[in-house]
Protein backbone atom coordinates (compact mmCIF):
# COMPACT_ATOMS: atom_id res chain seq x y z
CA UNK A 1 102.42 113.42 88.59
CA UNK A 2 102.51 113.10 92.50
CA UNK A 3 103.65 110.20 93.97
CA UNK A 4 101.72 108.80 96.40
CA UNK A 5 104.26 107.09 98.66
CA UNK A 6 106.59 108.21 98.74
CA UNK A 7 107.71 107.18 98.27
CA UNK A 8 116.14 102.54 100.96
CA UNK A 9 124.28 98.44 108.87
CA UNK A 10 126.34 97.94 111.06
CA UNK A 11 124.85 98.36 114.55
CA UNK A 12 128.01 100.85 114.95
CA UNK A 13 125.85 103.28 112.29
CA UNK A 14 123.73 105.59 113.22
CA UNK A 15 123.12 107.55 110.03
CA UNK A 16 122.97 104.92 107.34
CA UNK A 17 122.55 106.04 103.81
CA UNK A 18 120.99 104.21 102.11
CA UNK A 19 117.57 103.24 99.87
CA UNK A 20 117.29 99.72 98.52
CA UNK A 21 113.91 98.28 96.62
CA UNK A 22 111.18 96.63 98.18
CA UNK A 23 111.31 93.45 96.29
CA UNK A 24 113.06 91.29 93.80
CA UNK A 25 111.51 90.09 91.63
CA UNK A 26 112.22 86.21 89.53
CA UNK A 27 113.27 88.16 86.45
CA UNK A 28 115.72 90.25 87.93
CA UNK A 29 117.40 87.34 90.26
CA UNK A 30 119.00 85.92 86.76
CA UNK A 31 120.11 89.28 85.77
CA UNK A 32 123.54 89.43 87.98
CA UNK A 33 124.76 86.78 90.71
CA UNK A 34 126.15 88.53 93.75
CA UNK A 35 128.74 86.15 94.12
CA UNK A 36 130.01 86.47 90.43
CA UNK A 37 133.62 88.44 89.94
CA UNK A 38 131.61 90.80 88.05
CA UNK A 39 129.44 91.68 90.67
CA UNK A 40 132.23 92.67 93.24
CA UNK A 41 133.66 94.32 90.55
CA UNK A 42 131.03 96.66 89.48
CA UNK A 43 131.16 97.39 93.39
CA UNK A 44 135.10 98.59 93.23
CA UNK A 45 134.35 100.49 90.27
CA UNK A 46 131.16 103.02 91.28
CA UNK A 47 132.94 106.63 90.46
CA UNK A 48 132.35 108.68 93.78
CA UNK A 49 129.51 110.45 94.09
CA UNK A 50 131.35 114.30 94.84
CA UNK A 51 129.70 117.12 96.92
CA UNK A 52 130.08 120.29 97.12
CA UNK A 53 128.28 123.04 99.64
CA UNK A 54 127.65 126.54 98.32
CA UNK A 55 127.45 129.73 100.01
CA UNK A 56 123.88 129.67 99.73
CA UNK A 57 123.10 126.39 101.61
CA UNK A 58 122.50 125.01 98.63
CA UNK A 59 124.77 121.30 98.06
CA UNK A 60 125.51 120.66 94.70
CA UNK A 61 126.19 116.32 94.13
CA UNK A 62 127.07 114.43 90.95
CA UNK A 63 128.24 111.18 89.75
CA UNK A 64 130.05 110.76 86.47
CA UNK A 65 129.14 107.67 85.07
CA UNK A 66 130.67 108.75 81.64
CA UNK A 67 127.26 108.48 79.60
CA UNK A 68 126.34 110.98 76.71
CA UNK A 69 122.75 111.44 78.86
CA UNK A 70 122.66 113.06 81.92
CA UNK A 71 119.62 113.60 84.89
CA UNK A 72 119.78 116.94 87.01
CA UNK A 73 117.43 118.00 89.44
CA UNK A 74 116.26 119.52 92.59
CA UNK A 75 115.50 117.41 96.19
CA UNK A 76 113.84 119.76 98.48
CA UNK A 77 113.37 118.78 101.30
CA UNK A 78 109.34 119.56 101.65
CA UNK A 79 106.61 117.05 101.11
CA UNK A 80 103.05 116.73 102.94
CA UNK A 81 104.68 116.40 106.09
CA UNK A 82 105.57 119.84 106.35
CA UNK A 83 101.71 120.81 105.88
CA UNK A 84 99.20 121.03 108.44
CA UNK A 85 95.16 120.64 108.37
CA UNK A 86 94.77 124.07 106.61
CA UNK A 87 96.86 124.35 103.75
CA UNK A 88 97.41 119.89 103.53
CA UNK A 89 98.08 119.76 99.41
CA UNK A 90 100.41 122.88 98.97
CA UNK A 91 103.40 120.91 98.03
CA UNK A 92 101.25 118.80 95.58
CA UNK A 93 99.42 121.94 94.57
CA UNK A 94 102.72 123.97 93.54
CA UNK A 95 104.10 120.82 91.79
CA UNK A 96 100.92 121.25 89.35
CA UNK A 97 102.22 125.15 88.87
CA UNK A 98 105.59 125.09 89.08
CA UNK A 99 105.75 124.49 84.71
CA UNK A 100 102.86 127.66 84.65
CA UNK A 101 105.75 129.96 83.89
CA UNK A 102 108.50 131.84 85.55
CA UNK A 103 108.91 136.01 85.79
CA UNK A 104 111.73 135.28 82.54
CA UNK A 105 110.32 132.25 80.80
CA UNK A 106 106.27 131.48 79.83
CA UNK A 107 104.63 128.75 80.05
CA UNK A 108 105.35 128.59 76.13
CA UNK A 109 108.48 128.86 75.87
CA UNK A 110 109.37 126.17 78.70
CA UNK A 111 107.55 123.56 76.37
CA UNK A 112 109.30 124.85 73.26
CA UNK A 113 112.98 125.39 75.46
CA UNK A 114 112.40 121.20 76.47
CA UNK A 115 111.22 120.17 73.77
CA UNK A 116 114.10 121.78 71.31
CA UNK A 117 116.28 120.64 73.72
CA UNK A 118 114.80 116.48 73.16
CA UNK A 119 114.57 116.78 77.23
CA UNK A 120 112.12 114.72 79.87
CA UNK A 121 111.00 117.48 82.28
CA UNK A 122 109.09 115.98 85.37
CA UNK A 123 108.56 116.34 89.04
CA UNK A 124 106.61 114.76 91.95
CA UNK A 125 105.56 114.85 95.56
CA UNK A 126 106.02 112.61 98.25
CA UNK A 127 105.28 112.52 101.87
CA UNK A 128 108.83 114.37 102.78
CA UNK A 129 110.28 115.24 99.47
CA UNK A 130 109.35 117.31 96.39
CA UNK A 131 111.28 117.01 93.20
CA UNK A 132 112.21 118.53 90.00
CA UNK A 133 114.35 117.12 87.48
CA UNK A 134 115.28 116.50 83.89
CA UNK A 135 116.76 114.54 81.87
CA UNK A 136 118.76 115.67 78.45
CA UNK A 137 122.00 115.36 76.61
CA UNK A 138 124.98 116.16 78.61
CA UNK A 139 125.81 118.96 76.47
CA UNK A 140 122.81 120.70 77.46
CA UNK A 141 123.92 120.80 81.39
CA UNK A 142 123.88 124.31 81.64
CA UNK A 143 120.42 125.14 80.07
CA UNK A 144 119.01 122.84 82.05
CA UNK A 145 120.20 124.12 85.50
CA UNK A 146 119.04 127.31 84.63
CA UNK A 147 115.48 126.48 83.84
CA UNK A 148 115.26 124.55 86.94
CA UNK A 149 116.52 127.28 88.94
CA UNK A 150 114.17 129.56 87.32
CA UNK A 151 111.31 127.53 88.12
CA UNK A 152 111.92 127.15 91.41
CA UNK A 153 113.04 130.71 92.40
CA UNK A 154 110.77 132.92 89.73
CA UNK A 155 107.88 131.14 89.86
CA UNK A 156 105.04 133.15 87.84
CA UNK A 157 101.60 131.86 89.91
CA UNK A 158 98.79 133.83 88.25
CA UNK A 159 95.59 133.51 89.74
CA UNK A 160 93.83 132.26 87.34
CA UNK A 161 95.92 129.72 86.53
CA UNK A 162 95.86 128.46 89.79
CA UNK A 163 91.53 128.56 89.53
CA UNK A 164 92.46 125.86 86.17
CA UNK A 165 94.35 123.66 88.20
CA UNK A 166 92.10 123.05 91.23
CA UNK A 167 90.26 121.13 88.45
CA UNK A 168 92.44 119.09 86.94
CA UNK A 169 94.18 118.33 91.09
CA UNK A 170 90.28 117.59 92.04
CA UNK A 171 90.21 115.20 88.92
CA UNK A 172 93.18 113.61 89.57
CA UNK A 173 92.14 113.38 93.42
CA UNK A 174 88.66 111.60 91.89
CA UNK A 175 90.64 109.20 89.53
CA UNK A 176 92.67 107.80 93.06
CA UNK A 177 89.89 107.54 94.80
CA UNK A 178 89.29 104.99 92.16
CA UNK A 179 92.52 103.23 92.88
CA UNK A 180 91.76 101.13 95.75
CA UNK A 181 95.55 100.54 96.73
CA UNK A 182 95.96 104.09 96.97
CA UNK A 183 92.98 104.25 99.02
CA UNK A 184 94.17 101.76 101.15
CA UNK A 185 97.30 102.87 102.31
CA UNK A 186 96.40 106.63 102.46
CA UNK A 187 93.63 105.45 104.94
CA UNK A 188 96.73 102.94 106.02
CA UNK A 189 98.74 106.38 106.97
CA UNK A 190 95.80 108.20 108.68
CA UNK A 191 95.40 105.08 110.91
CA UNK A 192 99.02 104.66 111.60
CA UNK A 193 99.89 107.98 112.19
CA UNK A 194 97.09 109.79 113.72
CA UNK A 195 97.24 113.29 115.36
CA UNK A 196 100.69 114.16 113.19
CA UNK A 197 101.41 115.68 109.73
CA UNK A 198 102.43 112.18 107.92
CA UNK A 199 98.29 110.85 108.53
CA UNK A 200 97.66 113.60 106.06
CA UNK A 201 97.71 112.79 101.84
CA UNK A 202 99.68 114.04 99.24
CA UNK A 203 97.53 115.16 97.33
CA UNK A 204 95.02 116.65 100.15
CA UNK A 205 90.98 116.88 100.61
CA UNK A 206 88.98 118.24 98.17
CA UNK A 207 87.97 120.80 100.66
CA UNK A 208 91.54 121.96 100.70
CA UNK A 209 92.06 121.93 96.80
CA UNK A 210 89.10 124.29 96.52
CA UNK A 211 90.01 126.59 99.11
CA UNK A 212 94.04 126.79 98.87
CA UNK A 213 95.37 130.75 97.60
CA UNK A 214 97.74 132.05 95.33
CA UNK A 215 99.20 133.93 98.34
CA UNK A 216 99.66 130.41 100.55
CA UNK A 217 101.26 128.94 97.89
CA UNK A 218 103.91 131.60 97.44
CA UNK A 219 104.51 132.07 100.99
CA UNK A 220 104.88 128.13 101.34
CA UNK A 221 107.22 128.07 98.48
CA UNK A 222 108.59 130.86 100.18
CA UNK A 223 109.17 129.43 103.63
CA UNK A 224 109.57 125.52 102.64
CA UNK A 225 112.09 125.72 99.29
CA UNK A 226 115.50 127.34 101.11
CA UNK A 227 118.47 126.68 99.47
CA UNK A 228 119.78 124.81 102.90
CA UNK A 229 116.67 122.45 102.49
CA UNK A 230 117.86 121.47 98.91
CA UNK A 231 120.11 119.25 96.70
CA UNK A 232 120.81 120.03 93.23
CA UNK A 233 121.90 116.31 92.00
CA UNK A 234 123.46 115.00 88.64
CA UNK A 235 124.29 111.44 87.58
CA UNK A 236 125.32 110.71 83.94
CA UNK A 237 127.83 111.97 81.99
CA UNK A 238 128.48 115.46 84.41
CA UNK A 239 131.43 117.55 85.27
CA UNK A 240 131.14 118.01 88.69
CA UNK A 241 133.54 121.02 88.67
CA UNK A 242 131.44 122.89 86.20
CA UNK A 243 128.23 122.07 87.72
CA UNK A 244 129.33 123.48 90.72
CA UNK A 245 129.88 126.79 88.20
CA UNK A 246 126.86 127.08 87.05
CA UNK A 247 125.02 126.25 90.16
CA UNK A 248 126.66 129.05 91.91
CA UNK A 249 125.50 131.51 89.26
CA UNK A 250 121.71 130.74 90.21
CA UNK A 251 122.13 130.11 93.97
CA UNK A 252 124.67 132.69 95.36
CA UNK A 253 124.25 133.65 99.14
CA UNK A 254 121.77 136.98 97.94
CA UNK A 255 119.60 134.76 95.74
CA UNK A 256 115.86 135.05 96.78
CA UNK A 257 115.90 131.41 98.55
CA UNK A 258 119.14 131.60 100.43
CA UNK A 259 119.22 132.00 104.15
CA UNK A 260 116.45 130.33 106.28
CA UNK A 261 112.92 131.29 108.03
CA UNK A 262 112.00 130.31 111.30
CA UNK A 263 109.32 127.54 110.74
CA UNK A 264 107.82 125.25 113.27
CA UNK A 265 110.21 122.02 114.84
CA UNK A 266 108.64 119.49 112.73
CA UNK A 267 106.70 116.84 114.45
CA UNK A 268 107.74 113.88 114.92
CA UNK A 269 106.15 110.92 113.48
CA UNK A 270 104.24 108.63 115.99
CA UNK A 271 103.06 105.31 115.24
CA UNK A 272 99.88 104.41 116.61
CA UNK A 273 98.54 100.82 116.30
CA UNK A 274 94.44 101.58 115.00
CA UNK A 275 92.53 100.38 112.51
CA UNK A 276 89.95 101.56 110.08
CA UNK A 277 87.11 99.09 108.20
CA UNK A 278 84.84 100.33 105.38
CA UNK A 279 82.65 97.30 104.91
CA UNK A 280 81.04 97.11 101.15
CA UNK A 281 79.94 93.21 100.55
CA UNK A 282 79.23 94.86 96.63
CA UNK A 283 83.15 94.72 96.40
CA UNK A 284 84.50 91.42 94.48
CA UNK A 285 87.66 91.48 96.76
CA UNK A 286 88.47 92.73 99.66
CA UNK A 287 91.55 95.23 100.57
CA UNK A 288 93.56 94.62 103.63
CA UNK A 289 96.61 96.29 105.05
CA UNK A 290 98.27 95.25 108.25
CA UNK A 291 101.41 96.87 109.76
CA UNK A 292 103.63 97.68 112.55
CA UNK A 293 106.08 100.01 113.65
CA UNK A 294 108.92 99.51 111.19
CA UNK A 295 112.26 101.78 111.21
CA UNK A 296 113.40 105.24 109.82
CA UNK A 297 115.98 105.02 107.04
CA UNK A 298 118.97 105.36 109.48
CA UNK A 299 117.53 103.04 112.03
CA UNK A 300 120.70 100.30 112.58
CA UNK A 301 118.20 97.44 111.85
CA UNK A 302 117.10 99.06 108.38
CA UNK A 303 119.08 96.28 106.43
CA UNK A 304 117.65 93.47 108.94
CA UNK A 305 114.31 94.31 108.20
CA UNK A 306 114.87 94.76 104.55
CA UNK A 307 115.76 91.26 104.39
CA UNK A 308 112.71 90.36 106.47
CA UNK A 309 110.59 92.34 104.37
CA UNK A 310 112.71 89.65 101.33
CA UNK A 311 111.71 86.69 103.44
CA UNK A 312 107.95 87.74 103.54
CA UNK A 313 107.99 87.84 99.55
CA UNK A 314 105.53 89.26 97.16
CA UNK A 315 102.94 86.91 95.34
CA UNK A 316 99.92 86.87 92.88
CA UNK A 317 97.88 83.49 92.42
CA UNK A 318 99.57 83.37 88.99
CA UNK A 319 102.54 82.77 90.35
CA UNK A 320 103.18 78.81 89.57
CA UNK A 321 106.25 77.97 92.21
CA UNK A 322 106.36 80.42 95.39
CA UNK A 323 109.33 80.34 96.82
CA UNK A 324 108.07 82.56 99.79
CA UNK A 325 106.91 80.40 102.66
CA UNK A 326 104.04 82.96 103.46
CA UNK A 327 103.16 82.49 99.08
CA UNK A 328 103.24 78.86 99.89
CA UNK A 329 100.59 78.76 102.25
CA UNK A 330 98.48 80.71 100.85
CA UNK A 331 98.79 79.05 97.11
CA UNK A 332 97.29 75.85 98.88
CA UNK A 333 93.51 77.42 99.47
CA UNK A 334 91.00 79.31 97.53
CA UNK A 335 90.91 83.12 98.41
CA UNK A 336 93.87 85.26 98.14
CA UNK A 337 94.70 86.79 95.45
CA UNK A 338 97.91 89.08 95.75
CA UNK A 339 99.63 90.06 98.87
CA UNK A 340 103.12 92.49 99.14
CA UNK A 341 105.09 93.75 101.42
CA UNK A 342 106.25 97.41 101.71
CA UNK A 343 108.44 98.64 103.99
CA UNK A 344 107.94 102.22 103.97
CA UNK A 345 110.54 104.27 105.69
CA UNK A 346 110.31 108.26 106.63
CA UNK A 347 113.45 110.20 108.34
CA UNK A 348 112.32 109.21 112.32
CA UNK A 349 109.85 106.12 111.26
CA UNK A 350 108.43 103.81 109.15
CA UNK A 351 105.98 100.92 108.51
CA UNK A 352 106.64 97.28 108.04
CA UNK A 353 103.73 94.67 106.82
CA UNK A 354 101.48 93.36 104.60
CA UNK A 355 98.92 94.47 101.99
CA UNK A 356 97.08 91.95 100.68
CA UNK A 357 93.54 91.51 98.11
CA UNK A 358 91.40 88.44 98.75
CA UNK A 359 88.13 87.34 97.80
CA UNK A 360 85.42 87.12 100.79
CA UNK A 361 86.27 83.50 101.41
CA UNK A 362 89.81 83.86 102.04
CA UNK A 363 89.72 86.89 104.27
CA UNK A 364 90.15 85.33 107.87
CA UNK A 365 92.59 82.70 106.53
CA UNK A 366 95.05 85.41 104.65
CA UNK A 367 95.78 87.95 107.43
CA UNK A 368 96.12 84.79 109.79
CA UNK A 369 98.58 83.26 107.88
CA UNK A 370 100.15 86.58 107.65
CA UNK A 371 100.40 86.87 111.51
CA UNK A 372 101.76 83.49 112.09
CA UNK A 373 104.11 84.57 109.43
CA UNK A 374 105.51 87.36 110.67
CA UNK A 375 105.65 85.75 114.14
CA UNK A 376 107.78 82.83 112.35
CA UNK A 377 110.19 85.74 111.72
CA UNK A 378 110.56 86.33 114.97
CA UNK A 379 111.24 82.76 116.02
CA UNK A 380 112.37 80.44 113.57
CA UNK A 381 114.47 81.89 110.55
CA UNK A 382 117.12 79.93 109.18
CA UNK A 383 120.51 81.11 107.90
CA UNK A 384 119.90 79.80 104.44
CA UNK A 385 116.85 81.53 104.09
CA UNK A 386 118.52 84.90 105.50
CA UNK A 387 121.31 84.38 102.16
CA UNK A 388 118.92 83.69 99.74
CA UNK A 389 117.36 86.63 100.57
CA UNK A 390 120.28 88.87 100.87
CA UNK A 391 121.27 88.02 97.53
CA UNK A 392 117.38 89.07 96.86
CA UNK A 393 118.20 92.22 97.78
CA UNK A 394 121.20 93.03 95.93
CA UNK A 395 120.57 91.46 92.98
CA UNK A 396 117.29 94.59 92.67
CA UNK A 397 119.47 97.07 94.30
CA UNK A 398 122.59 96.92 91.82
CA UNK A 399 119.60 96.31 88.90
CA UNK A 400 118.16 99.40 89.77
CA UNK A 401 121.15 101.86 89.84
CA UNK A 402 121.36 101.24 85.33
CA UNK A 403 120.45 104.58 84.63
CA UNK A 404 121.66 107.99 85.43
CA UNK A 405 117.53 108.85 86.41
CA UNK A 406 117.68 105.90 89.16
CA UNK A 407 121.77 107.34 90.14
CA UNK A 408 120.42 110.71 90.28
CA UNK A 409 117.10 109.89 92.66
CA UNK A 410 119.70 108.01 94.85
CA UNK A 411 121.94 110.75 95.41
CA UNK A 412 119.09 113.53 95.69
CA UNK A 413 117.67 111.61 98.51
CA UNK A 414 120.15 110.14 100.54
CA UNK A 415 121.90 113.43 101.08
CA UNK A 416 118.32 115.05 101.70
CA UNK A 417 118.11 112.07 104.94
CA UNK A 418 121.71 110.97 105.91
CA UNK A 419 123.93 113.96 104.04
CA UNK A 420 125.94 111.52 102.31
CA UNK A 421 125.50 108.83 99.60
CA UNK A 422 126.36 105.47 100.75
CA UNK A 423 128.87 103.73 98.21
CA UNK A 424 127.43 100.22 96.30
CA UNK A 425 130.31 98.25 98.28
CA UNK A 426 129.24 99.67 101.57
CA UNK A 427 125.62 98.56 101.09
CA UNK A 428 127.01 95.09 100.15
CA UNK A 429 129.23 95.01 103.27
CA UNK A 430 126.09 96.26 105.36
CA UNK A 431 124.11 92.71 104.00
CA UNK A 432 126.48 90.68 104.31
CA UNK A 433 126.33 91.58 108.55
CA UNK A 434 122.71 90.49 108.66
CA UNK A 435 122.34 87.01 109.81
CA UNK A 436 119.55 85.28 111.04
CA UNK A 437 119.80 85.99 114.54
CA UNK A 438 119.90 89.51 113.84
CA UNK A 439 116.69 89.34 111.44
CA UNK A 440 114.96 87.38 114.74
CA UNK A 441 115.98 90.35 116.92
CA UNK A 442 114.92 93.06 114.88
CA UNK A 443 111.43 91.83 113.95
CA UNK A 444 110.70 90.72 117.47
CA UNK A 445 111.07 94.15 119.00
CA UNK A 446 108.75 95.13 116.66
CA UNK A 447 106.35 92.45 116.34
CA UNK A 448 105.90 90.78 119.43
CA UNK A 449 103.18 92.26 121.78
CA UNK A 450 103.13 95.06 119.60
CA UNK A 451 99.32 96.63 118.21
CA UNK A 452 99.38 96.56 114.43
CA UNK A 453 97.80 99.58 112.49
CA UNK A 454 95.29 97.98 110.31
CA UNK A 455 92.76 98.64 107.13
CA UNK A 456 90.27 96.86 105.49
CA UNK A 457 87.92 97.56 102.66
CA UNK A 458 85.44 95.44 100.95
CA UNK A 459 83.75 92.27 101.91
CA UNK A 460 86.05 92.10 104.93
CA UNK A 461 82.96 91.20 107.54
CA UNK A 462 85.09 87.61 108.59
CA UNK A 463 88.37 89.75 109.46
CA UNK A 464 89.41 89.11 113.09
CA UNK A 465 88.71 91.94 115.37
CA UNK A 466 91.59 94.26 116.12
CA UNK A 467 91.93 92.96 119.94
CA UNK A 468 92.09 89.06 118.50
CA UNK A 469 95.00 90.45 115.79
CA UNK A 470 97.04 92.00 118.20
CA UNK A 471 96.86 88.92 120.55
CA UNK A 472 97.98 86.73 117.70
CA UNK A 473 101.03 88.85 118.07
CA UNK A 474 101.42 88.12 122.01
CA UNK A 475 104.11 85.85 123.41
């Protein structure tokens, strides 16, 4: 239900909206060609995404892609970031109670009001967002607004259902504990960002589960879900005109989450380079995770380091022909298994880097062959190498926008971070501007004599130290 990660240039743009994919993968590189007339086509003919503010704060966005399906829901603009050490887990928590029942619909008649309806009701938290949406027949528009709107204005939290569902959020807190990528980059966070609200998990300490009130959760729904902090988005086949309509019959300027409270400036996001090693020589592989500094989602060099991130590659040791210079080195010698490479971007910052699993053996050889890597992509990148992976990029960016779910998550977000969605031809115009020298630039203000943030579990005893990492990374 939560999601754990949450989790997308011109050097003239300093708002840039804009979310692409972290990879592409083999599969999806035969799917369109970038330089085809289709492509370029498909670019000209994206129907506007149209906006419109209400009274209430609330912005209302749809794109009408003609389809007889259609996905509405709510962006808020509250994730664990918003939390502090106290009540870390709220927006998680009330994600978990938010389908408990409203004050005009129980928990009964939700399930028999989707399920009548053939609807997909879901939601989930991230680090900065929380979401509700749904997807139904277009017909069914209207019902479907209103039972979103009821959820998230009337919600009914009884006590005791909230006692239930510390159990099932402790279970599910147990079962990810379990997941040792999860594990990983929530420690990855803590070590990154220490001292400010994004070191904290989703899903938040046990300690916190057990002890979190009925009364905190209503007063943070209270405080964190204004209508000014929220997007009500539809992609499929929508009229935006009467969306709008029944929008403003939910969310008028005396609805009980118009107007704003005075909350806390939020705190900014500060990377600092740490690390964090669990040593267990019981583990079959290790778990490594080195980054630095990356860039916020309206940084200028986001689409440089998206095509860095490209050039890095993904790889798994069944992968027979790496194209990925980093997947070539590392295919030649026993030890690693898998490596990828997330950029992770946040509204002021972000992480770019590695995450790899290894066997014992192969520890100290993987994360220096990542360094030397990365510093490669400071030094020596070649302009073929920068178009290959451009066309990476957009052939799993225009892949991903085939459904109206995919649309919908698009436009919820980027108007949540940048308060406008940036068209398909703009994002294409905003690749086509990287260029090698750019890439070079971009990843050596943030590589170069920089400390990396780093964690390692497992059998990770041969791991450089931190001090002979970071000196990898010196000039």
């Amino acid at each position: 239900m939560a999601c754990r990660s949450a989790s997308s240039v011109l050097r003239v743009a300093s708002r840039l909206p804009c979310s692409l994919p972290s990879r592409a993968s083999s599969a999806a590189a035969t799917a369109v060609n970038p330089l085809s007339e289709r492509y370029h086509s498909k670019l000209l003919e994206q129907p506007p995404t149209l906006v419109t503010p209400l009274e209430s704060g609330l912005r209302v966005a749809s794109e009408n892609t003609g389809s007889e399906t259609v996905t509405i829901g709510f962006w808020i603009d509250a994730g664990s970031r918003v939390e502090n050490s106290t009540n870390n887990g709220m927006a998680h928590f009330f994600e978990h109670m938010a389908f408990k029942g409203t004050t005009h619909r129980t928990q009964s008649m939700l399930a028999v009001e989707v399920e009548n309806m053939g609807a997909q009701l879901n939601a989930y938290t991230s680090r900065e967002h929380t979401v509700f949406y749904c997807c139904c027949l277009k017909e069914k528009m209207p019902t479907i607004v209103d039972m979103l709107s009821d959820i998230i204005q009337n919600p009914l939290v009884h006590g005791q259902d909230v006692e239930n569902e510390r159990g099932v959020i402790i279970r599910e807190s147990q079962e990810i504990d379990n997941m040792m990528d999860e594990v990983t980059l929530d420690y990855l966070h803590a070590v990154a960002y220490e001292g400010t609200p994004l070191e904290q998990t989703i899903l938040g300490s046990i300690e916190n589960i057990k002890t979190l009130t009925r009364d905190q959760l209503v007063d943070f729904v209270a405080s964190h879900y204004r209508a000014r902090h929220m997007v009500l988005a539809a992609a499929g086949g929508i009229d935006h005109r009467s969306l709008v309509e029944e929008a403003e019959k939910h969310w008028d300027p005396k609805c009980k989450l118009a107007g704003a409270r005075q909350l806390p400036e939020p705190i900014r996001g500060q990377f600092t380079g740490n690390e964090k090693r669990l040593i267990n020589t019981d583990m079959q592989l290790a778990h490594v995770a080195l980054v630095v500094e990356g860039c916020s989602w309206t940084d200028p060099d986001f689409f440089a380091l998206k095509v860095a991130n490209l050039l890095l590659g993904d790889w798994n040791r069944m992968e027979v022909s790496p194209r990925a210079n980093l997947a070539q080195q590392l295919s030649r010698r026993e030890g690693c298994h898998t490596y990828t490479s997330p950029l992770t971007c946040y509204a002021d910052t972000g992480t770019w880097g590695t995450y790899y699993t290894s066997e014992a053996a192969g520890v100290e050889h993987t994360a220096l062959c990542v360094l030397d890597e990365w510093k490669r992509l400071c030094l020596h990148v070649t302009e073929e190498e920068v178009q290959r992976a451009i066309h990476a990029v957009k052939v799993q960016f225009f892949s991903n926008l085939d459904t109206s779910a995919s649309i919908c998550e698009e436009i919820g977000r980027q108007l949540l971070v940048y308060g406008r969605r940036m068209p398909l031809a703009e994002v294409d115009a905003r690749l086509d501007a990287v260029n090698a020298e750019w890439v070079m630039d971009a990843c050596s203000r943030r590589i170069l004599n920089k400390t990396p943030a780093v964690v390692a579990i497992g059998p990770v005893t041969s791991l450089p130290s931190h001090e002979a990492m970071t000196a990898r990374l010196r000039t």
